[in-house]
Protein backbone atom coordinates (compact mmCIF):
# COMPACT_ATOMS: atom_id res chain seq x y z
CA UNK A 1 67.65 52.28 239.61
CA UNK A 2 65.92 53.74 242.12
CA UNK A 3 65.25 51.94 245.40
CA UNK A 4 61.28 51.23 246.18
CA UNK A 5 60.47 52.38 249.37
CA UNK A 6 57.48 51.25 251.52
CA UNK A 7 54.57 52.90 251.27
CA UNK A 8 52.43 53.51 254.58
CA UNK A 9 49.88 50.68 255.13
CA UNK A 10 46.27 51.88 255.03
CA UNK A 11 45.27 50.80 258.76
CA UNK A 12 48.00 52.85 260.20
CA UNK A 13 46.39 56.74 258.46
CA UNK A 14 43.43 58.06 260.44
CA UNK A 15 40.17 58.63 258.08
CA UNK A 16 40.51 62.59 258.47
CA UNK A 17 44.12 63.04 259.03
CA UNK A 18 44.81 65.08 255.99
CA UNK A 19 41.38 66.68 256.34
CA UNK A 20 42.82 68.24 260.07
CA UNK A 21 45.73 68.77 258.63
CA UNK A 22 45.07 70.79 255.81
CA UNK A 23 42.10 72.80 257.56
CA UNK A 24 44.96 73.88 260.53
CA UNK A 25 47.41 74.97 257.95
CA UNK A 26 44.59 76.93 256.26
CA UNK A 27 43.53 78.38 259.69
CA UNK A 28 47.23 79.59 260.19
CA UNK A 29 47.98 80.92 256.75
CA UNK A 30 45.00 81.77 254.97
CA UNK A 31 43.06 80.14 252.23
CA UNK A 32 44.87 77.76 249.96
CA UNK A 33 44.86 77.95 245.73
CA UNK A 34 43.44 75.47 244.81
CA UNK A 35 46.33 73.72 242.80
CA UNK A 36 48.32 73.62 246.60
CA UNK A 37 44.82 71.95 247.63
CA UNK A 38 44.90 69.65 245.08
CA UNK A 39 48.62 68.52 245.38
CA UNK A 40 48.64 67.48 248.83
CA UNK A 41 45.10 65.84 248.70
CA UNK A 42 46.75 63.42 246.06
CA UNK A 43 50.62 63.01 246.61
CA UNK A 44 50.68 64.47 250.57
CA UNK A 45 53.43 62.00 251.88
CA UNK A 46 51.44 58.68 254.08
CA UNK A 47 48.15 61.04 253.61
CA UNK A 48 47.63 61.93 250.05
CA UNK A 49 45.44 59.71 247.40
CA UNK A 50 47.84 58.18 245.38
CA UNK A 51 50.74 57.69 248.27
CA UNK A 52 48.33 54.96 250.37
CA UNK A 53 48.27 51.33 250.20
CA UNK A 54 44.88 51.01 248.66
CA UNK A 55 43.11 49.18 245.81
CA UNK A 56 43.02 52.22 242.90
CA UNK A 57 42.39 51.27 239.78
CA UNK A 58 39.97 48.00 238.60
CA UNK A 59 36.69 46.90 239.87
CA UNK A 60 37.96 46.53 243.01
CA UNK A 61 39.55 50.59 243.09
CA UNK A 62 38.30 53.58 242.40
CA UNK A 63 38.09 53.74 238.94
CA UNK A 64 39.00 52.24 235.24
CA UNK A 65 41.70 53.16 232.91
CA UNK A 66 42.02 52.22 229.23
CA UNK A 67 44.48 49.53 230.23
CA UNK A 68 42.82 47.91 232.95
CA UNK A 69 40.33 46.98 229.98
CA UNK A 70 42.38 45.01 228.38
CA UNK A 71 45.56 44.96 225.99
CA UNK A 72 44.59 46.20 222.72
CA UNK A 73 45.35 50.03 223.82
CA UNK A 74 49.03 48.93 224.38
CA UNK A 75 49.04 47.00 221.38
CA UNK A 76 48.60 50.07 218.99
CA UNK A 77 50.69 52.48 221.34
CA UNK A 78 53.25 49.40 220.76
CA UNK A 79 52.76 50.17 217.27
CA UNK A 80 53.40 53.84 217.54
CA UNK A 81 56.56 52.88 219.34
CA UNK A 82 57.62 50.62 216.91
CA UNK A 83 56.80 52.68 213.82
CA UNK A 84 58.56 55.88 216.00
CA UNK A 85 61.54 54.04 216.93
CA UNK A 86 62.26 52.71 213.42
CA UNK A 87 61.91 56.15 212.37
CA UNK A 88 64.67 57.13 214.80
CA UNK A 89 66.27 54.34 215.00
CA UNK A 90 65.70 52.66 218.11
CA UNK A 91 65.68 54.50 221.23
CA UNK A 92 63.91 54.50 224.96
CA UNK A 93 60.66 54.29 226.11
CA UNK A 94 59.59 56.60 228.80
CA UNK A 95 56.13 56.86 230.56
CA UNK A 96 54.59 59.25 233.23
CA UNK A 97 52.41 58.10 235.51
CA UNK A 98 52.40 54.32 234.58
CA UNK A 99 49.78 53.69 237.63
CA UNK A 100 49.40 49.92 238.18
CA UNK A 101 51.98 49.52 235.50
CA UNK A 102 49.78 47.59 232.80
CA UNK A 103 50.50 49.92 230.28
CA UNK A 104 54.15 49.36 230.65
CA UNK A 105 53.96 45.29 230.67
CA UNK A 106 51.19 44.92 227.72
CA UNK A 107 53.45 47.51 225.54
CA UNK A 108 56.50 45.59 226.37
CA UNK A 109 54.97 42.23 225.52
CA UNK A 110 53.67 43.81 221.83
CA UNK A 111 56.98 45.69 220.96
CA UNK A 112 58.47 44.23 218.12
CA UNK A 113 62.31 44.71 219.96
CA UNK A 114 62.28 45.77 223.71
CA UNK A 115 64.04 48.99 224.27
CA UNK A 116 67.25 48.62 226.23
CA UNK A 117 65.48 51.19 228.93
CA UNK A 118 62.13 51.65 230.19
CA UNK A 119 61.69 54.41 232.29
CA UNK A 120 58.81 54.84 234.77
CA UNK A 121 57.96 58.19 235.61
CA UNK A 122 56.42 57.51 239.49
CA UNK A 123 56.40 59.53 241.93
CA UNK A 124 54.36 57.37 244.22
CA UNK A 125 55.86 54.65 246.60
CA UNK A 126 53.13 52.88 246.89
CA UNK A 127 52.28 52.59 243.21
CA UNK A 128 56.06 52.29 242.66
CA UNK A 129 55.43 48.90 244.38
CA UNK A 130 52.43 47.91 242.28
CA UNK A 131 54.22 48.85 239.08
CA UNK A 132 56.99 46.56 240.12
CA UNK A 133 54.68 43.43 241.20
CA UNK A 134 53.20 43.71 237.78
CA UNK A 135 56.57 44.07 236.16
CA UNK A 136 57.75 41.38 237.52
CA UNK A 137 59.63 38.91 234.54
CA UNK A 138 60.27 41.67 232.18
CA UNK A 139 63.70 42.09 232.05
CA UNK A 140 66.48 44.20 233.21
CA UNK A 141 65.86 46.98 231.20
CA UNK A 142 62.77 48.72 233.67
CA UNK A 143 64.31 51.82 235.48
CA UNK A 144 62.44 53.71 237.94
CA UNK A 145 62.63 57.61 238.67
CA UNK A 146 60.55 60.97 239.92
CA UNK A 147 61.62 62.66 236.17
CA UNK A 148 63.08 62.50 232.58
CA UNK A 149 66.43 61.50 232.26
CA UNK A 150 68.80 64.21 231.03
CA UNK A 151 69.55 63.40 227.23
CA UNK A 152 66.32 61.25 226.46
CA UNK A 153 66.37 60.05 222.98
CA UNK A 154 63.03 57.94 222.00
CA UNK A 155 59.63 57.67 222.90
CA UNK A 156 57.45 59.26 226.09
CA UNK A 157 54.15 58.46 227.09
CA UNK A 158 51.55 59.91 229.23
CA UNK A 159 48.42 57.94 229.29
CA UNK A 160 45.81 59.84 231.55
CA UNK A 161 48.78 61.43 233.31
CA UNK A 162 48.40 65.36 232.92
CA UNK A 163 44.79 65.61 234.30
CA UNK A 164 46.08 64.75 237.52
CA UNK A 165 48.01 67.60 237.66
CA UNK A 166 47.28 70.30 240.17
CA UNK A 167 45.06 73.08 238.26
CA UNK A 168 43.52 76.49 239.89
CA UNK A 169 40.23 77.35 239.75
CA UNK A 170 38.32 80.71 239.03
CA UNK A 171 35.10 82.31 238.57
CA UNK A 172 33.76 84.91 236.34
CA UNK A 173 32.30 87.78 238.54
CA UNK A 174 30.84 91.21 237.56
CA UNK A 175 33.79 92.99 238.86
CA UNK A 176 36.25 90.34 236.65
CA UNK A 177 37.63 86.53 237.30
CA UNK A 178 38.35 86.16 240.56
CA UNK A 179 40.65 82.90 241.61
CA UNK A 180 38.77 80.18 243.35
CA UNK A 181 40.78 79.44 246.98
CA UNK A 182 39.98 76.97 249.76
CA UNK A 183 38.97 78.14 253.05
CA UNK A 184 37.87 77.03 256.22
CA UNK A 185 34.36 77.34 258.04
CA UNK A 186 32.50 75.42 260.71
CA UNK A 187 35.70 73.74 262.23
CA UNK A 188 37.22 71.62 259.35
CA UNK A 189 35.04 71.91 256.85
CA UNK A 190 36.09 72.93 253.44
CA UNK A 191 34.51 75.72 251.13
CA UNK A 192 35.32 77.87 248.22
CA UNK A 193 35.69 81.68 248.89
CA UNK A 194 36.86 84.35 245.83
CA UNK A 195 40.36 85.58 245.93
CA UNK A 196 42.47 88.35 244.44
CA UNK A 197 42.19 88.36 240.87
CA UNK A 198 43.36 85.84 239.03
CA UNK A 199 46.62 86.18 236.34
CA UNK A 200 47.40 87.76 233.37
CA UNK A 201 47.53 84.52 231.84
CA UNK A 202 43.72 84.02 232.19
CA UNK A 203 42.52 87.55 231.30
CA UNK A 204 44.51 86.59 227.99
CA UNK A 205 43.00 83.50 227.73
CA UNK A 206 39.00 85.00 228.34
CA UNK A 207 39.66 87.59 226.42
CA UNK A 208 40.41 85.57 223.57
CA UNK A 209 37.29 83.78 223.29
CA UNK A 210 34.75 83.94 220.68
CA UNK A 211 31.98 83.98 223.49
CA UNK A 212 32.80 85.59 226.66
CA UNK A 213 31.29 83.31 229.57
CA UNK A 214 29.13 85.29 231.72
CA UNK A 215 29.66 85.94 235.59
CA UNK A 216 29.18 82.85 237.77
CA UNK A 217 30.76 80.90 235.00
CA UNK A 218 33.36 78.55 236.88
CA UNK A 219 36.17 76.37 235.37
CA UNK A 220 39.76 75.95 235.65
CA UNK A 221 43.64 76.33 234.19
CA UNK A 222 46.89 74.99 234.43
CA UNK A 223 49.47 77.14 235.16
CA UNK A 224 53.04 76.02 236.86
CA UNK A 225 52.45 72.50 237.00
CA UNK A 226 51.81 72.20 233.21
CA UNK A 227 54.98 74.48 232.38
CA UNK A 228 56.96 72.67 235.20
CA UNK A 229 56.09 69.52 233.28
CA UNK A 230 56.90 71.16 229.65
CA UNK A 231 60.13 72.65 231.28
CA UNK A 232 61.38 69.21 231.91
CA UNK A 233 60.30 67.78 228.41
CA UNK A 234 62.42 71.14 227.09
CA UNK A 235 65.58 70.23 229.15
CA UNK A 236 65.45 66.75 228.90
CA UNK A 237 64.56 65.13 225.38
CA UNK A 238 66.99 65.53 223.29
CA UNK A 239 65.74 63.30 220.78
CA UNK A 240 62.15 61.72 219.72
CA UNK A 241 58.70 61.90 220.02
CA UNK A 242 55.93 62.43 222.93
CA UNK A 243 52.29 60.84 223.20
CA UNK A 244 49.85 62.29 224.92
CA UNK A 245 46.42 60.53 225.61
CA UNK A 246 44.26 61.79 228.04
CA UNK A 247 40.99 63.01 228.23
CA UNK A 248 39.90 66.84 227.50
CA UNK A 249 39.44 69.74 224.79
CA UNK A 250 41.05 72.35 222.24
CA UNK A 251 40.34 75.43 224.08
CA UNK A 252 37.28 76.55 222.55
CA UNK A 253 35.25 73.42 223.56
CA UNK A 254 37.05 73.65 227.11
CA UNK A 255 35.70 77.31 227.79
CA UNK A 256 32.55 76.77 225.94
CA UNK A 257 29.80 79.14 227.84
CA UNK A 258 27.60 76.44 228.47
CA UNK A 259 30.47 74.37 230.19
CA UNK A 260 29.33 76.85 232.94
CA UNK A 261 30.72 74.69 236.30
CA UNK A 262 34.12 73.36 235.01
CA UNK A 263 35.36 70.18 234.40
CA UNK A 264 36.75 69.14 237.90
CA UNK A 265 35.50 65.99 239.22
CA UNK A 266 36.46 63.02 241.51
CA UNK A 267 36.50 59.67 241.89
CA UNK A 268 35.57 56.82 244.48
CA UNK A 269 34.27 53.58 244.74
CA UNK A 270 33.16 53.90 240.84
CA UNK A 271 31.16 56.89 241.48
CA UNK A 272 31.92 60.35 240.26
CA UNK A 273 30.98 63.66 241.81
CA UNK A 274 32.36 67.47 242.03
CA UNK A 275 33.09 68.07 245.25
CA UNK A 276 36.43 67.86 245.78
CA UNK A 277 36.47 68.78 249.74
CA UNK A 278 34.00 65.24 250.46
CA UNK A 279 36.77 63.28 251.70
CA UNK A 280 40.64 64.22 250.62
CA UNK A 281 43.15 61.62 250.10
CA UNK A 282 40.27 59.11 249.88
CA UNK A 283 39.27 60.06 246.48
CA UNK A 284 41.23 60.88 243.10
CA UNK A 285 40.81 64.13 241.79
CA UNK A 286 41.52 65.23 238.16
CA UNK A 287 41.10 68.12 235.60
CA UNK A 288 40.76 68.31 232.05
CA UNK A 289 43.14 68.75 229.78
CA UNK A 290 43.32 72.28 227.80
CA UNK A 291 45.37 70.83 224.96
CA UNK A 292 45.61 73.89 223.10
CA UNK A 293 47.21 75.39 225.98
CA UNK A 294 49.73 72.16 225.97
CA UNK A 295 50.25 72.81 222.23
CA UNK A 296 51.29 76.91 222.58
CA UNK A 297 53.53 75.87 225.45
CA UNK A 298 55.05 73.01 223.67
CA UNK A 299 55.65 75.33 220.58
CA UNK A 300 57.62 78.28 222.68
CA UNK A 301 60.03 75.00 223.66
CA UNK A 302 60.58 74.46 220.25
CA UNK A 303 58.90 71.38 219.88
CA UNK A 304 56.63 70.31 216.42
CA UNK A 305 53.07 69.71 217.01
CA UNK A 306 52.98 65.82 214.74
CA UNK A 307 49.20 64.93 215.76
CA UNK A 308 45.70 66.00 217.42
CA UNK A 309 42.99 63.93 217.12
CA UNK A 310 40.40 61.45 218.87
CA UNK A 311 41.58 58.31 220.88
CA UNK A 312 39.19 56.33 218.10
CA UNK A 313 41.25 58.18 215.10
CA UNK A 314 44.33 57.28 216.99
CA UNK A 315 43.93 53.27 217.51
CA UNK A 316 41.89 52.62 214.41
CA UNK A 317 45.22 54.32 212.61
CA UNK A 318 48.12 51.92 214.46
CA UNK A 319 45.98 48.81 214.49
CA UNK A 320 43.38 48.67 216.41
CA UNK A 321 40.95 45.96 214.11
CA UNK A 322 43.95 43.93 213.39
CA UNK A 323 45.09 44.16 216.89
CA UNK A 324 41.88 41.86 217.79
CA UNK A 325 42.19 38.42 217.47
CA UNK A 326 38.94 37.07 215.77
CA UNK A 327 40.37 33.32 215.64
CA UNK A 328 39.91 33.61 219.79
CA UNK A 329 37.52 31.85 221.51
CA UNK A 330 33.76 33.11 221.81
CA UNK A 331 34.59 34.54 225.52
CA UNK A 332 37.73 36.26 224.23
CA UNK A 333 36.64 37.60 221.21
CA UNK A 334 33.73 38.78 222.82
CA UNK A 335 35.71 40.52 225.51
CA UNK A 336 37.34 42.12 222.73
CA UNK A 337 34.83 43.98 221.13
CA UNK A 338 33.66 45.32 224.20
CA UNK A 339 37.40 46.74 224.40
CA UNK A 340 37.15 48.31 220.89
CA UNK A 341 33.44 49.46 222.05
CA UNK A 342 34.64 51.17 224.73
CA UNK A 343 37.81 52.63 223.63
CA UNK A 344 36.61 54.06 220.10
CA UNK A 345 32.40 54.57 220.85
CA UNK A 346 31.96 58.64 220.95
CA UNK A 347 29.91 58.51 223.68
CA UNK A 348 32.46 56.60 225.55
CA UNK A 349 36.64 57.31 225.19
CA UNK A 350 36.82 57.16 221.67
CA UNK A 351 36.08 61.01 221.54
CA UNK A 352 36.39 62.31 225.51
CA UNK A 353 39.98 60.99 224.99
CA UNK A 354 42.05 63.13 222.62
CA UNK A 355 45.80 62.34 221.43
CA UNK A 356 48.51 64.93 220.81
CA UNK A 357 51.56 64.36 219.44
CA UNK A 358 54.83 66.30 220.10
CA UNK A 359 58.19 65.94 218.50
CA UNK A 360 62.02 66.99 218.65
CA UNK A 361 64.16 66.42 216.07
CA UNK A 362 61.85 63.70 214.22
CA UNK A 363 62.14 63.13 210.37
CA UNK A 364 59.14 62.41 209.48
CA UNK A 365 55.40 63.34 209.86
CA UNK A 366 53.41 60.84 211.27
CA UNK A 367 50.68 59.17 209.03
CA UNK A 368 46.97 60.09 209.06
CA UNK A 369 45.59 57.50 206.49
CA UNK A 370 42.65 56.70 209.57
CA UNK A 371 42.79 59.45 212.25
CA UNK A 372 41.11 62.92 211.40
CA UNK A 373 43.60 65.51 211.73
CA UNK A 374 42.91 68.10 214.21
CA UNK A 375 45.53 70.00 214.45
CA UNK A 376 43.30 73.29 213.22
CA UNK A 377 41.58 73.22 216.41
CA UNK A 378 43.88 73.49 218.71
């Protein structure tokens, strides 16, 4: 199990200490991808976002996650897990990025038999130490590490985990697409400024569009991060199935010509802007998903593509009605439905939130009685 250090107390970080920091290295080696940007401004050790002591997620954070709404998310990826586990008979959970750990406890408390191991993906001392307080009482069986164990046979999660990876950043010029870097101007100040041009990789992935987007069209890709990530899933799961649920498009919607400035955005104090140079480290900063390109790259690995469709299709298929408990009291029952509101409405998660499926050696296809499949779009 891997020891929990101590993360650096708030007080002790000047306001613009990553700010100075990032605008001398600039200064001294030139303008920064924005991926390299992005990195350090969240996991930077004592200055990025997510390696503070600070309130994060909850009304008293930065933001809300489908867990910190309540349990009935957990109960139907409890369901998944049971249903997937039967199906391979028994096995480990795994989950990336398990922020505040809530996920983790609620799905632990639904399971219908706890799995001997539960693996938290964190690379984060400081929200090492919040998954652990939340933890607390559950048992032996919660192991703590910065990756997949070799030989992983059972389930992995990523709940809102892969749109905090570091993505680049590019614009659509008359000369081509140029890559979007971060330079310096005015002392410390942050600013965009158009670099060589960008990779193969996204000429491919223009070209291949039904609509080409015209020039100062702006968005973003993943690149190493999401193969880094993929890579690992490759080496390390032997066995079993992976859920992804995060929020994003199949390609087509991502690079839509009308989504003409990107999807990049940021969060703090509840409030969401695009401007990810305002105050680094003091804000979260995330990226849609491209889940077709998470699908091609999953399928060079070798892995089976089991399920795409909407977060709504998704819970409404392992439970989500019967997950509510309409014997509760007015308050709870009430509190309830504004769960199953929020998690299925379109105009809320239920369709910004997509879930993909991946599989290795799993026997069976997983059900659609509820959930659309969209599988064709990706």
């Amino acid at each position: 199990m891997t020891v929990i250090s101590s993360p650096v107390s708030e007080s002790e970080i000047p306001v613009d200490a990553l700010r100075m920091r990032l605008a001398e290295q600039i200064r001294q080696e030139g303008p920064l991808r924005f991926d390299q940007y992005m990195e350090q401004a969240l996991y930077a050790p004592e200055y990025g976002y997510y390696e503070r002591v600070h309130p994060i997620f909850g009304t008293s954070g930065d933001f809300v996650t489908a867990p910190g709404l309540g349990d009935l998310l957990a109960r139907c990826v409890a369901r998944f897990c049971d249903f997937s586990r039967e199906e391979l008979g028994n096995g480990a959970i795994a989950e990336y990025g398990p922020g505040n750990g809530m996920l983790a406890r609620d799905v632990l408390d639904a399971l219908k038999e706890r799995p001997d191991d539960y693996w938290l993906l964190e690379r984060s001392s400081g929200l090492r130490k919040q998954q652990a307080e939340t933890l607390d009482g559950r048992g032996t069986s919660l192991r703590w590490s910065d990756r997949l164990p070799k030989a992983f046979e059972g389930i992995v999660l990523a709940n809102e985990f892969l749109d905090a990876l570091p993505a680049r950043c590019f614009e659509v010029t008359d000369e081509g697409i140029r890559e979007r870097m971060v330079a310096v101007r005015g002392g410390d100040e942050f600013c965009w400024e158009l670099g060589t041009p960008a990779s193969p990789d996204l000429d491919r992935l223009i070209a291949e569009l039904e609509e080409a987007p015209a020039a100062g069209y702006c968005s973003e890709w993943r690149h190493d991060d999401l193969r880094a990530w993929l890579d690992e899933l490759d080496e390390s799961l032997r066995r079993g199935v992976v859920l992804i649920i995060d929020y994003g498009y199949p390609r087509r919607e991502y690079y839509h010509s009308q989504r003409v400035t990107g999807t990049l955005r940021c969060h703090a104090d509840h409030q969401v802007h695009s401007d990810p140079f305002r105050q680094p480290g003091h804000e979260d900063i995330s990226v849609d998903v491209d889940f077709t390109a998470v699908a091609e790259l999953a399928a060079e690995r070798g892995f089976d593509i089991l399920m795409f469709t909407s977060q709504a299709g998704f819970l409404l298929e392992y439970g989500l009605l019967e997950a509510a408990d309409s014997s509760a009291d007015e308050a709870t029952w009430l509190a309830q439905r504004g769960q199953i509101e929020t998690l299925t409405h379109p105009d809320r998660m239920g369709e910004r939130f997509r879930v993909l499926a991946l599989a290795r050696d799993f026997p069976v296809e997983l059900p659609h009685r509820v959930c659309p499949d969209h599988r064709n779009r990706l």
